[in-house]
C-alpha atoms as a PDB file:
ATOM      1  CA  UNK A   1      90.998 149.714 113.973  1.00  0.00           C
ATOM      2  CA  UNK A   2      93.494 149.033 111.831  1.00  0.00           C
ATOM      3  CA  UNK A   3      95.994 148.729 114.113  1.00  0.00           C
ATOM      4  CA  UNK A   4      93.988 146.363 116.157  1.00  0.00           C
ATOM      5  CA  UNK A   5      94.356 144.065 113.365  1.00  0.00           C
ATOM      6  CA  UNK A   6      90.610 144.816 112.181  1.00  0.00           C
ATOM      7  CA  UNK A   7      89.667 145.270 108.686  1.00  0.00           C
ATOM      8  CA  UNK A   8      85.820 146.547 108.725  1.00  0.00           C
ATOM      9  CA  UNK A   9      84.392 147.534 105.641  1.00  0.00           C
ATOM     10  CA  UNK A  10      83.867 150.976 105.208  1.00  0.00           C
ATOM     11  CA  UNK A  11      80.845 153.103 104.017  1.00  0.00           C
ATOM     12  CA  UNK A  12      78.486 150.088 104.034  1.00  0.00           C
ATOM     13  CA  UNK A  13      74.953 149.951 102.737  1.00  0.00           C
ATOM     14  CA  UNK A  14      72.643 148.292 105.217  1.00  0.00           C
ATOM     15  CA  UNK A  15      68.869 148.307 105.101  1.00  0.00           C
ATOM     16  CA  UNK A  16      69.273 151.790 103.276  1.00  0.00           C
ATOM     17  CA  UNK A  17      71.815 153.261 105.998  1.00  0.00           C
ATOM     18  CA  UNK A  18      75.341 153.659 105.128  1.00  0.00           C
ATOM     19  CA  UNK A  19      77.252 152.666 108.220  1.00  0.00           C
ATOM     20  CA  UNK A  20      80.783 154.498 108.978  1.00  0.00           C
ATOM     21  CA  UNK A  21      82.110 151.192 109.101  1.00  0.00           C
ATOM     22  CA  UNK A  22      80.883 147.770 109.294  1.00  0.00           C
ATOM     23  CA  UNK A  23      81.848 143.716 109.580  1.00  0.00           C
ATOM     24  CA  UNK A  24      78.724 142.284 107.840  1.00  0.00           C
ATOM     25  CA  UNK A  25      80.030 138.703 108.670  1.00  0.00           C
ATOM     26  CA  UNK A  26      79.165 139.352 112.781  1.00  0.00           C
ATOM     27  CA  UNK A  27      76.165 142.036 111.816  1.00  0.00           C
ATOM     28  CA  UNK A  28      78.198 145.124 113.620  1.00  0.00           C
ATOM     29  CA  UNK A  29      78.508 148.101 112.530  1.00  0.00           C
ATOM     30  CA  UNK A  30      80.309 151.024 114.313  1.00  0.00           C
ATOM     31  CA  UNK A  31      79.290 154.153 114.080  1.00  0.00           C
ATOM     32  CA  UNK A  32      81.586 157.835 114.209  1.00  0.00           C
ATOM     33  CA  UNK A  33      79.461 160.270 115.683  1.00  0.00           C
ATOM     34  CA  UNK A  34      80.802 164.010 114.593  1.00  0.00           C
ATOM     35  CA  UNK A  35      80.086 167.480 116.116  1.00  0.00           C
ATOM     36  CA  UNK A  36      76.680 167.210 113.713  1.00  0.00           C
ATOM     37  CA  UNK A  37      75.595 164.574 115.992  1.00  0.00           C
ATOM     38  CA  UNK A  38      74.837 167.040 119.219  1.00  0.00           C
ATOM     39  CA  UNK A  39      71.864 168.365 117.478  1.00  0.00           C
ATOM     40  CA  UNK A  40      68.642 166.604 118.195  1.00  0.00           C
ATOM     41  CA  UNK A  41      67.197 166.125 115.316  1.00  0.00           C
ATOM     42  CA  UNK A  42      70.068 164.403 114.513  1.00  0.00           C
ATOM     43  CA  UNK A  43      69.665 162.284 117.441  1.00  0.00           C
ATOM     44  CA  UNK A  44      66.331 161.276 116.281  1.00  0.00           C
ATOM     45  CA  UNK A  45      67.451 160.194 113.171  1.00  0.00           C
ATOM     46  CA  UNK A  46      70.044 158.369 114.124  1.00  0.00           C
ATOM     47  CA  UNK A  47      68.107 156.858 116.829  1.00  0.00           C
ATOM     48  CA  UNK A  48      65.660 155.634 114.270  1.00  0.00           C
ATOM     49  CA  UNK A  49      68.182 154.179 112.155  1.00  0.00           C
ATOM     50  CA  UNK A  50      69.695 151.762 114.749  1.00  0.00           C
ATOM     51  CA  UNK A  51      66.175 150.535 115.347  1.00  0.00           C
ATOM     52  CA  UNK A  52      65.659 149.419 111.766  1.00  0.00           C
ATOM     53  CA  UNK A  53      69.444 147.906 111.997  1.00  0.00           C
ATOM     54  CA  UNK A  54      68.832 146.467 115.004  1.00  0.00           C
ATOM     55  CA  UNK A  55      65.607 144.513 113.754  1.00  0.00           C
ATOM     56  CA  UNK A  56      67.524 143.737 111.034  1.00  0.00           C
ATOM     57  CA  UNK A  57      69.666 141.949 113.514  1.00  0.00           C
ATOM     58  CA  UNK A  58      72.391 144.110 113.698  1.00  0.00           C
ATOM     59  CA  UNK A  59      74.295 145.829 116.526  1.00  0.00           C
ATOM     60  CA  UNK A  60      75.610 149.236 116.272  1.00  0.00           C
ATOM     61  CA  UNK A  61      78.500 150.985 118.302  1.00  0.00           C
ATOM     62  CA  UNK A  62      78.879 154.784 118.259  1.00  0.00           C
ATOM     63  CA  UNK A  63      81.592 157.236 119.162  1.00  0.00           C
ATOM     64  CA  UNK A  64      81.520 160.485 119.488  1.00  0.00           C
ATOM     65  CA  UNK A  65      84.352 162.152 117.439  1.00  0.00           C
ATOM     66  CA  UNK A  66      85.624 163.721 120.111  1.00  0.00           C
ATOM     67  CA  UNK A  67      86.783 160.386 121.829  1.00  0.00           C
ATOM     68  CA  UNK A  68      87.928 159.156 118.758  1.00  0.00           C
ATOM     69  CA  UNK A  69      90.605 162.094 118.100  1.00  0.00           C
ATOM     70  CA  UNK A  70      91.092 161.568 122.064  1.00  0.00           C
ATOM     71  CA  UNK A  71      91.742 158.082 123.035  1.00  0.00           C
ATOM     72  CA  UNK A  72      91.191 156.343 119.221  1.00  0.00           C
ATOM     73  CA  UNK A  73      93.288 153.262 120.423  1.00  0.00           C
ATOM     74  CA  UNK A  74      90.381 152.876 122.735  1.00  0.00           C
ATOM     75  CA  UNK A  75      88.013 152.872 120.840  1.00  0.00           C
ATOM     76  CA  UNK A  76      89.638 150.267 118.628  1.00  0.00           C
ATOM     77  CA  UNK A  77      90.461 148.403 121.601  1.00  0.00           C
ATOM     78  CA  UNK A  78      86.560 148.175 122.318  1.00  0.00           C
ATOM     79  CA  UNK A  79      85.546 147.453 118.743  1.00  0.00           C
ATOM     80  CA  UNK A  80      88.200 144.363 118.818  1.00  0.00           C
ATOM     81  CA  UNK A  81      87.010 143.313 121.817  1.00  0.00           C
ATOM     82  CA  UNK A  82      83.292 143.007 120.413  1.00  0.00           C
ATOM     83  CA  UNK A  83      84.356 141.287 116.944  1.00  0.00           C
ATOM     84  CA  UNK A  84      86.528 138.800 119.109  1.00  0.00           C
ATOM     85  CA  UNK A  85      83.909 138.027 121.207  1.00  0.00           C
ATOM     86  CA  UNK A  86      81.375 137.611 118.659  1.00  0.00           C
ATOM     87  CA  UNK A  87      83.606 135.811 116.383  1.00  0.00           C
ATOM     88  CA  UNK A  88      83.975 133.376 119.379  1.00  0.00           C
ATOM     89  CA  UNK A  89      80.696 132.782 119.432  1.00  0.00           C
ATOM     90  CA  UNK A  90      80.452 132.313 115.936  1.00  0.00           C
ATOM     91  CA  UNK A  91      82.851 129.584 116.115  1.00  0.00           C
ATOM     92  CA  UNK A  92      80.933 127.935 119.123  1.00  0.00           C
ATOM     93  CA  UNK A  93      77.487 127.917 117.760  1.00  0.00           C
ATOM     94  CA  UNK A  94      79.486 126.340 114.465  1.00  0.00           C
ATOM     95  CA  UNK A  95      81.396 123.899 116.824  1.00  0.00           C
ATOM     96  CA  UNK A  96      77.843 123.134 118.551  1.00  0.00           C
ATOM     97  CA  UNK A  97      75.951 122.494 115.321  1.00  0.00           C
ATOM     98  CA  UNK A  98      78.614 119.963 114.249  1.00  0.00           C
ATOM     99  CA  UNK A  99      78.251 118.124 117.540  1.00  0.00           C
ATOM    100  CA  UNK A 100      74.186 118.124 116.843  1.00  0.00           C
ATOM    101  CA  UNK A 101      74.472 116.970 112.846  1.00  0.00           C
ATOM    102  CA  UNK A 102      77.260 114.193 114.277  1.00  0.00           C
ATOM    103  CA  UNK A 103      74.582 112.671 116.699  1.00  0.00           C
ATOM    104  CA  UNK A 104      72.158 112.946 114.339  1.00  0.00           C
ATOM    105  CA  UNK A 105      74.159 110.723 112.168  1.00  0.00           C
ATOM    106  CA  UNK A 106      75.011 108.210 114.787  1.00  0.00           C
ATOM    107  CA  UNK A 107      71.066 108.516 115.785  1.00  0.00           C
ATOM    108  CA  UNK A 108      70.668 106.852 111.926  1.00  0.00           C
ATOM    109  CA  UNK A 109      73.338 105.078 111.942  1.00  0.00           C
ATOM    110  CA  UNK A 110      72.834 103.261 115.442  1.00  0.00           C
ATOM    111  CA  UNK A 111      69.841 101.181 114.241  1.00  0.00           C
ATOM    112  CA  UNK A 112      71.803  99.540 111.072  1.00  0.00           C
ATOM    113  CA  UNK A 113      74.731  98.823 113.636  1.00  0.00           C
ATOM    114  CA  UNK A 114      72.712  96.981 115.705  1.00  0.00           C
ATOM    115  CA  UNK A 115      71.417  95.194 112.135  1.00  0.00           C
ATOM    116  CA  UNK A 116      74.325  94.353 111.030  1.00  0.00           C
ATOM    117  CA  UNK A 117      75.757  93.132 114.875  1.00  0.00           C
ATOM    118  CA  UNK A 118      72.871  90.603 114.910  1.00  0.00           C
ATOM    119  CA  UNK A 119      73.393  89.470 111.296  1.00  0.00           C
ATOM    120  CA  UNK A 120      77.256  88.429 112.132  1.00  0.00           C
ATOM    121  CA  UNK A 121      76.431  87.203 115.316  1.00  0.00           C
ATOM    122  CA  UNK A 122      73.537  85.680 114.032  1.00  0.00           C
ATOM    123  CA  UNK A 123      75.641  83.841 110.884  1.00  0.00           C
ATOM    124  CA  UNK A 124      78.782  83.244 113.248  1.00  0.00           C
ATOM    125  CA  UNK A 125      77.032  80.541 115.765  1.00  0.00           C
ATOM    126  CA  UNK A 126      74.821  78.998 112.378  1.00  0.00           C
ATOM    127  CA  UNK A 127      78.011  77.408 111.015  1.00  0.00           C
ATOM    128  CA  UNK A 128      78.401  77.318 107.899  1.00  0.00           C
ATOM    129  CA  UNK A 129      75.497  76.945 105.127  1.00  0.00           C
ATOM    130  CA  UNK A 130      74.406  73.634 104.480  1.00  0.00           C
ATOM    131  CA  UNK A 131      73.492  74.100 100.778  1.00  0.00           C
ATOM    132  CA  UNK A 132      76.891  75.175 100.261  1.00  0.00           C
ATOM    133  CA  UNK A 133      79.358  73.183  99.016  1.00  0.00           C
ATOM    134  CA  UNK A 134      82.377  72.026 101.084  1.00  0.00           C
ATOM    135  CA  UNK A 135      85.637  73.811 100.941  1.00  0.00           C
ATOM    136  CA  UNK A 136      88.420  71.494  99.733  1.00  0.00           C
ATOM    137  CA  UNK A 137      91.053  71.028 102.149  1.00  0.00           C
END
């Protein structure tokens, strides 16, 4: 993952799991399944612990250890591929909520605008105050 340019954190406590490795900032964590992992009660377990990550909002990716001695650059390539996309959609949702908070400023704003237009409209065709005194020339 490295190599992908990826730093994940490794050995991460989440909900009481330790995930192989994780990126806590997009809620993956990825998961390195070895030849322990062919027995079903480990199956079960593990099974059982992506359910509690995954109502803890988080998304796990497994690979058997097999692929990863086999075609690791793969397996990178697919975990870069995730944190890219997600990290895209990070940035959208941020990009999105600015758009929302601007319009809710120019939603306040608008009103005074309008205010103020009438005011210096209003003042502009009065002329000028008749209490006031003259201007000298």
């Amino acid at each position: 993952m490295r190599a992908e340019g990826l730093a994940p954190v490794p050995q991460l406590c989440v909900e009481g799991y330790y995930a192989d490795f994780a990126f806590p900032e997009l809620r993956l964590a990825v998961e390195a399944d070895g030849a322990a992992y062919h027995g079903e009660d480990r199956r079960q377990r593990d099974r059982k612990r992506d359910g509690v990550l995954r109502r803890a909002g988080w998304t796990v990716q497994r690979f058997r250890g097999s692929t990863i001695h086999e075609r690791a650059g793969n397996c990178a390539y697919v975990v870069r591929r995730e944190v890219e996309g997600r990290r895209a959609a990070v940035r959208e949702r941020q990009r999105q909520e600015a758009l929302r908070r601007q319009a809710r400023r120019e939603a306040v704003r608008r009103p005074f605008r309008r205010v103020l237009r009438f005011l210096r409209r209003g003042h502009s065709r009065q002329g000028p105050d008749p209490a006031s005194p003259p201007k000298p020339p």
